[in-house]
C-alpha atoms as a PDB file:
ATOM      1  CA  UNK A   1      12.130  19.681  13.651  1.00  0.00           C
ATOM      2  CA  UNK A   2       9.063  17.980  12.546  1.00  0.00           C
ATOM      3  CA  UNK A   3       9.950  15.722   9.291  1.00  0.00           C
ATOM      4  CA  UNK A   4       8.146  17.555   5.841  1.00  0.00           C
ATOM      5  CA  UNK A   5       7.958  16.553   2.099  1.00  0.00           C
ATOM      6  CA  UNK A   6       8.850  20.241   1.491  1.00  0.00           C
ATOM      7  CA  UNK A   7      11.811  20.592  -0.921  1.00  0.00           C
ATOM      8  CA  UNK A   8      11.895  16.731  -0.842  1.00  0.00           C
ATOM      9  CA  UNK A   9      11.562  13.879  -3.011  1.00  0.00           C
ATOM     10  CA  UNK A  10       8.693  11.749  -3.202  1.00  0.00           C
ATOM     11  CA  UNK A  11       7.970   8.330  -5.266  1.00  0.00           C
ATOM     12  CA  UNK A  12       4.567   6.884  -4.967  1.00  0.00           C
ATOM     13  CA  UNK A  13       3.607   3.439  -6.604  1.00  0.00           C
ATOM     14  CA  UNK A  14       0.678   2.568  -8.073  1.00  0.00           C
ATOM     15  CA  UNK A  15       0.657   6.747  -8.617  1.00  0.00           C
ATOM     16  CA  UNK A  16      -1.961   6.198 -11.893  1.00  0.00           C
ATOM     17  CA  UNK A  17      -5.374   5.666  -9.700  1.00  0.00           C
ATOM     18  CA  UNK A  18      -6.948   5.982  -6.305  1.00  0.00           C
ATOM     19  CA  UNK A  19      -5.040   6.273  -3.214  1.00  0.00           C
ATOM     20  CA  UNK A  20      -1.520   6.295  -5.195  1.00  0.00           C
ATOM     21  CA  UNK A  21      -2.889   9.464  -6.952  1.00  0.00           C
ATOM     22  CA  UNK A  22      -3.957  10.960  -3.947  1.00  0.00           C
ATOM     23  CA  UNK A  23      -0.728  10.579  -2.272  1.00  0.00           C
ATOM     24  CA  UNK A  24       1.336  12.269  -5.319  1.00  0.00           C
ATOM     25  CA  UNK A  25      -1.593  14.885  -4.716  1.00  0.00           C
ATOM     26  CA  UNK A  26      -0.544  15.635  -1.054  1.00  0.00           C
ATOM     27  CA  UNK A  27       2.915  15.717  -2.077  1.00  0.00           C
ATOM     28  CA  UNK A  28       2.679  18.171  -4.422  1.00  0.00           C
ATOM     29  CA  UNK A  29       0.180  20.282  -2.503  1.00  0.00           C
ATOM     30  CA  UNK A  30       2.738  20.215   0.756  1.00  0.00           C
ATOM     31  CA  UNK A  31       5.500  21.253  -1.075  1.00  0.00           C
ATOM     32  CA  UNK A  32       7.545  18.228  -2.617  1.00  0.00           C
ATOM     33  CA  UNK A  33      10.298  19.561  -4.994  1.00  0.00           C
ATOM     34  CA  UNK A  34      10.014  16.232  -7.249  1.00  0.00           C
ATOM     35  CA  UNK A  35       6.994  14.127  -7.228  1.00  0.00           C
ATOM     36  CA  UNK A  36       8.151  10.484  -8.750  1.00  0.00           C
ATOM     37  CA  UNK A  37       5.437   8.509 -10.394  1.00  0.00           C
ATOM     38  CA  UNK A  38       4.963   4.643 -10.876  1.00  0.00           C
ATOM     39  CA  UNK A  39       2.235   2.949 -12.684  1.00  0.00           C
ATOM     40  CA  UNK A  40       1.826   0.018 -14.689  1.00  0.00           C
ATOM     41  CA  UNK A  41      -0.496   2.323 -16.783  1.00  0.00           C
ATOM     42  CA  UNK A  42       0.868   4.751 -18.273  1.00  0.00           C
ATOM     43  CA  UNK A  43      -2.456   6.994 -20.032  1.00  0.00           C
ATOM     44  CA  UNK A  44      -3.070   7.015 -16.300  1.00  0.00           C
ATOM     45  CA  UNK A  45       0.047   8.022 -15.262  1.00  0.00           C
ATOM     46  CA  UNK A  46      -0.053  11.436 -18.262  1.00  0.00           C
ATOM     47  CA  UNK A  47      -3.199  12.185 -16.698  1.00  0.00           C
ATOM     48  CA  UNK A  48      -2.161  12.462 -13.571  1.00  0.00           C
ATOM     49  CA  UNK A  49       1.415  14.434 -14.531  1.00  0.00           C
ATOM     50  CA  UNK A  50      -1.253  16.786 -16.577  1.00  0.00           C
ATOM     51  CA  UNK A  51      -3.556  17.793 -13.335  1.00  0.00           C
ATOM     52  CA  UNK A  52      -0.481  17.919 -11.040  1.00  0.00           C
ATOM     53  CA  UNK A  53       1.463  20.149 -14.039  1.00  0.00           C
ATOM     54  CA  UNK A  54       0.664  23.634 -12.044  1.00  0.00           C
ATOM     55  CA  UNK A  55       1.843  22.372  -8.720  1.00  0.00           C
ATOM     56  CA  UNK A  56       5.309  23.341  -8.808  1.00  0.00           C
ATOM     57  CA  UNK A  57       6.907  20.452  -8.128  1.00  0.00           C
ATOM     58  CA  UNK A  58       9.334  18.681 -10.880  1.00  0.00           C
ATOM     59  CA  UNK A  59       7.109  15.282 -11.816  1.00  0.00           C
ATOM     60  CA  UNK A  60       8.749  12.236 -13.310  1.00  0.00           C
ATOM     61  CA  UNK A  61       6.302   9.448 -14.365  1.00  0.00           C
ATOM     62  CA  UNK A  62       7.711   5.961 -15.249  1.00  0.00           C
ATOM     63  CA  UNK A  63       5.796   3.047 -16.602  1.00  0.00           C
ATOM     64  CA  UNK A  64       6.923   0.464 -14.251  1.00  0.00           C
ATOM     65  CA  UNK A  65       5.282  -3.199 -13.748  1.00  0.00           C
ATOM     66  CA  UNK A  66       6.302  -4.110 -10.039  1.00  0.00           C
ATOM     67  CA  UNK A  67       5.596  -7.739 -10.530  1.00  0.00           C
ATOM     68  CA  UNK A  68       8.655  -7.772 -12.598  1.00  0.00           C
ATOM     69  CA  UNK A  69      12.038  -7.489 -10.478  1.00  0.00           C
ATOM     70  CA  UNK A  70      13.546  -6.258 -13.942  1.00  0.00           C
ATOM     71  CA  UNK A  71      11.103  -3.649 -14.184  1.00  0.00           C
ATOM     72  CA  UNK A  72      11.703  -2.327 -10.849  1.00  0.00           C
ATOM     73  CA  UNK A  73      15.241  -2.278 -11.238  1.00  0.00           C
ATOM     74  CA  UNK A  74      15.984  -0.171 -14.289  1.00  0.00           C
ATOM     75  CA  UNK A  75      12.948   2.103 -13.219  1.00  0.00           C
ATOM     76  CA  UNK A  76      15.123   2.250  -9.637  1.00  0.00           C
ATOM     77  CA  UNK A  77      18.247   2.736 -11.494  1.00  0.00           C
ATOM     78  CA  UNK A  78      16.887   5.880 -13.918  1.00  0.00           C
ATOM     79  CA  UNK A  79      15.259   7.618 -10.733  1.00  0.00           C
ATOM     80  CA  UNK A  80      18.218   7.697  -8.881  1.00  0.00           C
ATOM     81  CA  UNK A  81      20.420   8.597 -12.098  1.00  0.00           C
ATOM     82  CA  UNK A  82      17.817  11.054 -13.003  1.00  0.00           C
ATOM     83  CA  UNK A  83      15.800  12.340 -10.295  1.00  0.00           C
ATOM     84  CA  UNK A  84      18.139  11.210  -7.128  1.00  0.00           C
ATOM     85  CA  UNK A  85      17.250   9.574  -3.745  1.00  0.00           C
ATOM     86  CA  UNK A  86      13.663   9.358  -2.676  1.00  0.00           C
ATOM     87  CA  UNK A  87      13.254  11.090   1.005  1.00  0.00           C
ATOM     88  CA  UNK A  88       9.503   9.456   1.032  1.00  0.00           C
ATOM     89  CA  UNK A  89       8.800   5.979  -0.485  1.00  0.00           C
ATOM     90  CA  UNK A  90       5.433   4.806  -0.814  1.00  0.00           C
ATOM     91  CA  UNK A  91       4.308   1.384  -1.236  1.00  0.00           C
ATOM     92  CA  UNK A  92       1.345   1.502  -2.576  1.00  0.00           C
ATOM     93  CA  UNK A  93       0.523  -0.487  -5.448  1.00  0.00           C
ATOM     94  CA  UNK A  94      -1.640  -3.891  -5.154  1.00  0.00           C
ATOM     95  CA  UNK A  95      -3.983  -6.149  -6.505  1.00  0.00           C
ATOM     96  CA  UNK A  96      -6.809  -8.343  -5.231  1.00  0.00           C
ATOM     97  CA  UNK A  97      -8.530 -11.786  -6.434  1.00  0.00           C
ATOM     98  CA  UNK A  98     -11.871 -12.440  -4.569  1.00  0.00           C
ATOM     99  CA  UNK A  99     -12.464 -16.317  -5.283  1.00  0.00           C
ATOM    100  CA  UNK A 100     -12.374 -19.315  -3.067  1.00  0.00           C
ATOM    101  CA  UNK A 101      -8.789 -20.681  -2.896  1.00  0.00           C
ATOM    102  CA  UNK A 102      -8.977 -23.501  -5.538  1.00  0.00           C
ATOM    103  CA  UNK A 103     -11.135 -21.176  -8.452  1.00  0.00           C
ATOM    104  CA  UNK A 104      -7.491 -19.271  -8.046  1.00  0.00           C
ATOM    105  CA  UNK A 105      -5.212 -19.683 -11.124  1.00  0.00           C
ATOM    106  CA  UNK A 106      -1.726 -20.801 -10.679  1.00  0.00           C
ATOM    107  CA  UNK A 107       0.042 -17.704 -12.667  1.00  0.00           C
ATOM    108  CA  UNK A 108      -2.563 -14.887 -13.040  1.00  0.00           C
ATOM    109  CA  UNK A 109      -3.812 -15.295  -9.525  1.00  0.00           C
ATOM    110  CA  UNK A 110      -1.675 -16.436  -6.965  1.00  0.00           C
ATOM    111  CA  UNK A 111       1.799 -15.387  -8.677  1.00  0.00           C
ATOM    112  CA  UNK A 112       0.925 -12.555  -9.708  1.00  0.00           C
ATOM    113  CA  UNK A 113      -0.879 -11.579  -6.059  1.00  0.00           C
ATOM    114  CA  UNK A 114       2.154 -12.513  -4.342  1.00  0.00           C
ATOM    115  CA  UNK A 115       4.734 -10.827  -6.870  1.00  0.00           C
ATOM    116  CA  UNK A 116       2.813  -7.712  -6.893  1.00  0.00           C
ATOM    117  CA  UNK A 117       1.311  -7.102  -3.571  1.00  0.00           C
ATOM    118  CA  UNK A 118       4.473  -9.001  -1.358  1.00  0.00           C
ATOM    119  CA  UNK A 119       7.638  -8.972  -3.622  1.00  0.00           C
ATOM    120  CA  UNK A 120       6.948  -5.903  -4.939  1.00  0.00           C
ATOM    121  CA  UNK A 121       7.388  -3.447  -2.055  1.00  0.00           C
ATOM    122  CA  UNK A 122      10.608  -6.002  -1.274  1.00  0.00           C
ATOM    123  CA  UNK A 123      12.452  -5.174  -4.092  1.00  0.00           C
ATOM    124  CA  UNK A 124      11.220  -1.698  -4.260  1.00  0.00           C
ATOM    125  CA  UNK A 125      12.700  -0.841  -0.991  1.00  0.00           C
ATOM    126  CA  UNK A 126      15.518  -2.931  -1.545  1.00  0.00           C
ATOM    127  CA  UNK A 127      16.432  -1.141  -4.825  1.00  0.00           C
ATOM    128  CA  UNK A 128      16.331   2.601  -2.934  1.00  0.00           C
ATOM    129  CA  UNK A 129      17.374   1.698   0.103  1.00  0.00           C
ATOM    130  CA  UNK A 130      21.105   1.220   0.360  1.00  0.00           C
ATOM    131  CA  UNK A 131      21.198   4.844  -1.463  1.00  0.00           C
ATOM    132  CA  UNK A 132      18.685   6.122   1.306  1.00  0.00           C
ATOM    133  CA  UNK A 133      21.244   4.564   4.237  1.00  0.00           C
ATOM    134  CA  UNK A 134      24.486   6.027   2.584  1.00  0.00           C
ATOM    135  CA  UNK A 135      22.504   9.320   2.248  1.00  0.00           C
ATOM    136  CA  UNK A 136      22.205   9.163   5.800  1.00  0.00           C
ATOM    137  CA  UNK A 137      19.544  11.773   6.319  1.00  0.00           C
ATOM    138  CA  UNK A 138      15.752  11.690   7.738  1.00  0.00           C
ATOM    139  CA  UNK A 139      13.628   9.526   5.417  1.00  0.00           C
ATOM    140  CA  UNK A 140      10.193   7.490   5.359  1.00  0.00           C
ATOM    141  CA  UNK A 141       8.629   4.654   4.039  1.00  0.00           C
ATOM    142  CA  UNK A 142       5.456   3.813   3.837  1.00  0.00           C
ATOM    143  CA  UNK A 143       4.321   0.160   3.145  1.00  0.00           C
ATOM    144  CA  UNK A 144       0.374  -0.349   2.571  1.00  0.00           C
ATOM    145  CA  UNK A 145      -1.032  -3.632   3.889  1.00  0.00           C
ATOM    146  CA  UNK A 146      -4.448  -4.555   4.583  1.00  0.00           C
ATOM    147  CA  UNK A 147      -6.490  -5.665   8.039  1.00  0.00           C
ATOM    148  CA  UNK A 148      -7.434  -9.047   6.050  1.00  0.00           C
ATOM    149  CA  UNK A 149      -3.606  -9.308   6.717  1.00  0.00           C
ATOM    150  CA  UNK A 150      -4.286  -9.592  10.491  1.00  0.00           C
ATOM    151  CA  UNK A 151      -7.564 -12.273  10.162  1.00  0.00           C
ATOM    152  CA  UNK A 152      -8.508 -14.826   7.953  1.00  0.00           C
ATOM    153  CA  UNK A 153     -11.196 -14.047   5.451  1.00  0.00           C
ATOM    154  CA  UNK A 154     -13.202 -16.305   2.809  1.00  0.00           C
ATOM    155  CA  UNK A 155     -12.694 -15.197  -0.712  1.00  0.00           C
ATOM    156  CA  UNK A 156      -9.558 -13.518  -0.065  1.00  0.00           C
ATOM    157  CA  UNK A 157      -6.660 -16.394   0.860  1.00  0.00           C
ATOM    158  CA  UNK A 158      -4.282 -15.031  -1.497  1.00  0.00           C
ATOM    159  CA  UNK A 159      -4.408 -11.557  -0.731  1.00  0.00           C
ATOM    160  CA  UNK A 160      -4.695 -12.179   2.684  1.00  0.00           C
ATOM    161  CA  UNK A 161      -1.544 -14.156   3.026  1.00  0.00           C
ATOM    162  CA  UNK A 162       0.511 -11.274   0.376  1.00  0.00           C
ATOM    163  CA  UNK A 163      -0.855  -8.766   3.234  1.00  0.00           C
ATOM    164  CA  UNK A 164       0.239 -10.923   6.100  1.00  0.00           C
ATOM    165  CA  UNK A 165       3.483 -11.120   4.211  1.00  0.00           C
ATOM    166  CA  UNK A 166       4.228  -7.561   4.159  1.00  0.00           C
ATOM    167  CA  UNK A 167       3.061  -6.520   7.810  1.00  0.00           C
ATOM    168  CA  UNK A 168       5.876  -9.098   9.128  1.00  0.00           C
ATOM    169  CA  UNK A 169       8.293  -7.424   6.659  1.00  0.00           C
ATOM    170  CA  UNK A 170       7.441  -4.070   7.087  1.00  0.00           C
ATOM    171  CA  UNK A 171       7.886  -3.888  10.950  1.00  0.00           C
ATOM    172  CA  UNK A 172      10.478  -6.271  10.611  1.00  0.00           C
ATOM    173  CA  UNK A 173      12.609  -4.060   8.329  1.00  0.00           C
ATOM    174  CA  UNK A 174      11.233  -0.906  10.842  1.00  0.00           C
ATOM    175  CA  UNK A 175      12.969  -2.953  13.680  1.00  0.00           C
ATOM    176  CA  UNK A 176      16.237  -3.331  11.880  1.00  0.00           C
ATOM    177  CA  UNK A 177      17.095   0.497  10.740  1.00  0.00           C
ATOM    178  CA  UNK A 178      16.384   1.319  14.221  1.00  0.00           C
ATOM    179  CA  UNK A 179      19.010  -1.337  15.601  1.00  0.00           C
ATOM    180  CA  UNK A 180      21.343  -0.274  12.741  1.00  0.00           C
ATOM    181  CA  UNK A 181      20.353   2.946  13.513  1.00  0.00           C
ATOM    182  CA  UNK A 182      19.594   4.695  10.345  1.00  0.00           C
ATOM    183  CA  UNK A 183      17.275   7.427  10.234  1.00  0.00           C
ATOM    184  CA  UNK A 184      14.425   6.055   7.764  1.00  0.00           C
ATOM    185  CA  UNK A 185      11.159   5.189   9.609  1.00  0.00           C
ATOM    186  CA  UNK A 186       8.790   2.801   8.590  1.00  0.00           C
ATOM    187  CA  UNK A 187       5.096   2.830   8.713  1.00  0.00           C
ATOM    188  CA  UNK A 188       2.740   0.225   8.093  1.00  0.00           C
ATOM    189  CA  UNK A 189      -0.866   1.025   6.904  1.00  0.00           C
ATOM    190  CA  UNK A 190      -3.564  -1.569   7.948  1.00  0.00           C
ATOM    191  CA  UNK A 191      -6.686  -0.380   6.672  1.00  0.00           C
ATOM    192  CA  UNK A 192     -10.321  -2.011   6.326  1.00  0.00           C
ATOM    193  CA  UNK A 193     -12.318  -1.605   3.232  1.00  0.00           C
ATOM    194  CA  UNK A 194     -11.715   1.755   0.972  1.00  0.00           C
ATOM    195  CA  UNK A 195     -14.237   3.284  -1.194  1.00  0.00           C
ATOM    196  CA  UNK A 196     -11.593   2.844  -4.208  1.00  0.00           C
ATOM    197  CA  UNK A 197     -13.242   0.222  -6.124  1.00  0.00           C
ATOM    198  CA  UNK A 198     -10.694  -2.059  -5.664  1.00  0.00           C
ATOM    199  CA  UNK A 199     -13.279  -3.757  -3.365  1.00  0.00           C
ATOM    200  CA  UNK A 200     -16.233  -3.147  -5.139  1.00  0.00           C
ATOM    201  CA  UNK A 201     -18.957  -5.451  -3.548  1.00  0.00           C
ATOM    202  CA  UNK A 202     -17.613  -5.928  -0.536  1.00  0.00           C
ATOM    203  CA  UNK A 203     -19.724  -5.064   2.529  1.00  0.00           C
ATOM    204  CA  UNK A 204     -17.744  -3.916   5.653  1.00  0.00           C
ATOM    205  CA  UNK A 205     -18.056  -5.741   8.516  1.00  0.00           C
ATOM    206  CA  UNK A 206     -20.094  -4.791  11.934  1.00  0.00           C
ATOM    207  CA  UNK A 207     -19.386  -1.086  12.965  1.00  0.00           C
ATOM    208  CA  UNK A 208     -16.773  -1.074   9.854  1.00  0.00           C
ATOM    209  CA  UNK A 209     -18.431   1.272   6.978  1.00  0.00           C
ATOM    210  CA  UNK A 210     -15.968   0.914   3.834  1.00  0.00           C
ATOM    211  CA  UNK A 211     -13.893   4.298   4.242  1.00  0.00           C
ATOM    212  CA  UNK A 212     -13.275   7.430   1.827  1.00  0.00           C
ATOM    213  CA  UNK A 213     -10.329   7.054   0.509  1.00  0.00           C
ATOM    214  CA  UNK A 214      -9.172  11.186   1.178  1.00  0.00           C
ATOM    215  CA  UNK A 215      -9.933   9.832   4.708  1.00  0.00           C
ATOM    216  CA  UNK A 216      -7.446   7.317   4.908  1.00  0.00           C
ATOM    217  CA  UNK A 217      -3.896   8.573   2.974  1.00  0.00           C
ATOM    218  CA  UNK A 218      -4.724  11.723   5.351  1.00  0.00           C
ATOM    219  CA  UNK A 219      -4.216   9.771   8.200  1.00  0.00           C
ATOM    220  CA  UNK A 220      -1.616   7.141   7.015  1.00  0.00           C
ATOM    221  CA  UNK A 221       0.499  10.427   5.229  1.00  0.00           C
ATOM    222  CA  UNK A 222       0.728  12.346   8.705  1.00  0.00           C
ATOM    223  CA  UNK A 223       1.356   9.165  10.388  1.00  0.00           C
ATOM    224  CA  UNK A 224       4.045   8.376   7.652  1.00  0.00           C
ATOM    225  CA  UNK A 225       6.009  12.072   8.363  1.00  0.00           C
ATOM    226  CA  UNK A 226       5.410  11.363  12.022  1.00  0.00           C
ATOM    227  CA  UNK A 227       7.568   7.961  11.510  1.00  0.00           C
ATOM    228  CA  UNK A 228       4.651   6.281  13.759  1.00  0.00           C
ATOM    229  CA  UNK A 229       5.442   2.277  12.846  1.00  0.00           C
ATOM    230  CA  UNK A 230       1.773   1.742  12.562  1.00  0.00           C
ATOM    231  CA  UNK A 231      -1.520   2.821  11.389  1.00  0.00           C
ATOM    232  CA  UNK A 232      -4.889   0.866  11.595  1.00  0.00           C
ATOM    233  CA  UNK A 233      -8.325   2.030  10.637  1.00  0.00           C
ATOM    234  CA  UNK A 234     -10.770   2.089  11.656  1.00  0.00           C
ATOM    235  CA  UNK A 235     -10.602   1.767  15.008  1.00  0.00           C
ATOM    236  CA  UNK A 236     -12.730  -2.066  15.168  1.00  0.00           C
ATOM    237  CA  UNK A 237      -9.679  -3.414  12.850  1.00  0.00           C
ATOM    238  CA  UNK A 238      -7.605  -2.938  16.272  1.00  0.00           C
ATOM    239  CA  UNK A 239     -10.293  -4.308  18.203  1.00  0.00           C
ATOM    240  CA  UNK A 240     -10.226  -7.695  16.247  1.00  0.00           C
ATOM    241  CA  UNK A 241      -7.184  -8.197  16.176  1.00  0.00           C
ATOM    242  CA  UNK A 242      -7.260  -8.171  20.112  1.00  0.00           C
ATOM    243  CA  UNK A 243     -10.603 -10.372  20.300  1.00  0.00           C
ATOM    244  CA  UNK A 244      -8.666 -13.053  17.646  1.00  0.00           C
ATOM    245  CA  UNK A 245      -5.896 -13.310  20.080  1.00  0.00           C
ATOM    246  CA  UNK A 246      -8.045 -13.765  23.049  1.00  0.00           C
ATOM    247  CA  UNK A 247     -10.868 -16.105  21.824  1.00  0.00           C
ATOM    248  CA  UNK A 248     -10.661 -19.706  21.272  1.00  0.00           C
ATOM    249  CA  UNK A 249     -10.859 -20.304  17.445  1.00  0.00           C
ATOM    250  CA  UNK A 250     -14.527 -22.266  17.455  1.00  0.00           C
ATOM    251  CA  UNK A 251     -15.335 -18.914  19.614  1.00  0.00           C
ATOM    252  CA  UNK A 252     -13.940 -16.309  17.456  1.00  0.00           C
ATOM    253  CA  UNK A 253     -15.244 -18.002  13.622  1.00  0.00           C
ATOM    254  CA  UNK A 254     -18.606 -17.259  15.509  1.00  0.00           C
ATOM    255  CA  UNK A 255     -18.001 -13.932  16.065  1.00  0.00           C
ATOM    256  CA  UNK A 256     -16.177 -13.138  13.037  1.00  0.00           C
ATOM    257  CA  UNK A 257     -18.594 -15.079  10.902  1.00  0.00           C
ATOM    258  CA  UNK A 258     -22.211 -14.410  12.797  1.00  0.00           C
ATOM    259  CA  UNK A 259     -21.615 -11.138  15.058  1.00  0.00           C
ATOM    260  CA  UNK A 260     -18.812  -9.392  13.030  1.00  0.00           C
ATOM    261  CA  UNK A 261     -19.821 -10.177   9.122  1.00  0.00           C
ATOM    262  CA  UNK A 262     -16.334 -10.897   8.571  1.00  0.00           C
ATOM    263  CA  UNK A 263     -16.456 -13.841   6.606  1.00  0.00           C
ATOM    264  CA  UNK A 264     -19.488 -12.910   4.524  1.00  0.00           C
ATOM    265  CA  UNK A 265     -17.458  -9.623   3.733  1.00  0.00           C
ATOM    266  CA  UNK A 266     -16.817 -10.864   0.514  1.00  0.00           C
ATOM    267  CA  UNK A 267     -19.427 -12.706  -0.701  1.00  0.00           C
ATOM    268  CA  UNK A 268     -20.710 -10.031  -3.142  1.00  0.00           C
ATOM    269  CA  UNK A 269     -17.317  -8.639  -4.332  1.00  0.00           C
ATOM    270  CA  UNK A 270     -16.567  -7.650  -7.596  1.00  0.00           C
ATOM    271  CA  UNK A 271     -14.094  -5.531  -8.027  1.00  0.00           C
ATOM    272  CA  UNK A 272     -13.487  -2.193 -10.446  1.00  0.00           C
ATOM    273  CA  UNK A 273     -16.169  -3.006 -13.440  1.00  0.00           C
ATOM    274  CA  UNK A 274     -14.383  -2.248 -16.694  1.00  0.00           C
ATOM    275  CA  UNK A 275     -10.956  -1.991 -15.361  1.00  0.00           C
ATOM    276  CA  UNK A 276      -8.398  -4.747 -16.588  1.00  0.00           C
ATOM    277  CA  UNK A 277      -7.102  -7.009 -13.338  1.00  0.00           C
ATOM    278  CA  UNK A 278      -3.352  -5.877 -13.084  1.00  0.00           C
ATOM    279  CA  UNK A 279      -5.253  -2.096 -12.579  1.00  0.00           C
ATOM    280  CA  UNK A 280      -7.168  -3.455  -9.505  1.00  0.00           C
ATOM    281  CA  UNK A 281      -4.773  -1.745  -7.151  1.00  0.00           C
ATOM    282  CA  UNK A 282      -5.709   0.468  -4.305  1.00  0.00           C
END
């Protein structure tokens, strides 16, 4: 049978804003029985437990910082005490710096990048998992990278390399429950540009318009259930990938940088206006 959220449990990070609240959203709408909510925010995170109150499904909000490994942990520790094993994991929290390499700060920039946006789906998925492998039933997770994690782009070194991080991870870790052969699939999302703010500024590259967000968690959520191990959009993230690997480099900056736009997609980038930096998530 076709793998559902219905009657299932379903933990979404970064559940306070954007895409994270839009995936608790399909949850509930599709039938979840608990809908598990994490958010360094937590005025976001009522908000959200107040317009999903008349859903039906049981919601359980936590004010978790996934920078912190201690944070993740006892939040880990009270959902499965409280709330039980997640059948659906989502990975979604992250943050972005745009700023040439060296205008990057040592603790707020690069740490923190690479704590959040890497480390943090790590030792999320390492703190459910071993209960989701002794469970031994159909489960999913779904880990949210980025297409700057498949090319190089000015502006964005940091994030880049967190999102390069966590595609080799993610289908790394989807290769190794298949050989071990436990049923929890693992997608990867590799999007371009969303219309969440996070990239506010930004100007999508050649035949790349910056995407709705309700666009994108529809088609990374029914690739998630369908356990497909990867999803990238749109479809002229696939086809640079493919040119990068064919092209000599002095070739390929040209048509990243001149044909492309690619590495004048950040020139302009601001990010959310009036939202504190450890909110910036997608």
């Amino acid at each position: 049978m076709p793998f559902t959220v219905l009657g299932r449990t379903v933990l979404v990070t970064g559940a306070g804003m954007g895409m994270g609240r839009l995936y608790a959203e399909r949850a509930a709408r599709e039938g979840a029985a608990a809908v598990v909510l994490w958010d360094i925010d937590g005025r976001a995170l009522d908000e959200v437990v107040v317009s999903l109150g008349s859903s039906g499904a049981s919601l359980h909000s936590y004010v978790v910082d996934v920078a912190s490994i201690e944070s993740i942990r006892a939040a880990a520790g009270a959902v499965l005490n409280d709330v039980g094993v997640p059948d659906v994991l989502v990975n979604n929290a992250g943050i972005v710096r745009g700023k040439y390499f060296w205008e990057h700060d040592h603790l707020d920039d690069i740490d923190l990048t690479l704590r959040i946006n890497t480390g943090g789906p790590m030792h999320i998925t390492r703190a459910f998992l071993p209960a989701m492998i002794e469970r031994a039933t159909d489960a999913r997770i779904l880990n949210v990278a980025s297409a700057s994690g498949t090319l190089a782009v000015p502006r964005m070194s940091v994030y880049a390399a967190s999102k390069w991080a966590v595609i080799g991870w993610s289908d790394s870790l989807r290769l190794e429950l298949v050989a071990a052969g436990h049923p929890i699939a693992v997608t990867t999302l590799i999007p371009s540009y969303i219309r969440t703010g996070m990239f506010e500024g930004a100007r999508g590259p050649l035949m790349t318009p910056l995407m709705e967000p309700e666009y994108v968690v529809g088609k990374a959520w029914r690739a998630t259930l369908a356990g497909r191990a990867r999803v990238q959009l749109p479809w002229t993230v696939q086809l640079a990938g493919t040119l990068r690997n064919v092209l000599p480099q002095p070739v390929w900056d040209v048509v990243a940088g001149r044909v492309f736009k690619v590495y004048s997609s950040m020139d302009h980038f601001t990010g959310r206006p009036g939202v504190p930096a450890e909110r910036k998530g997608n």
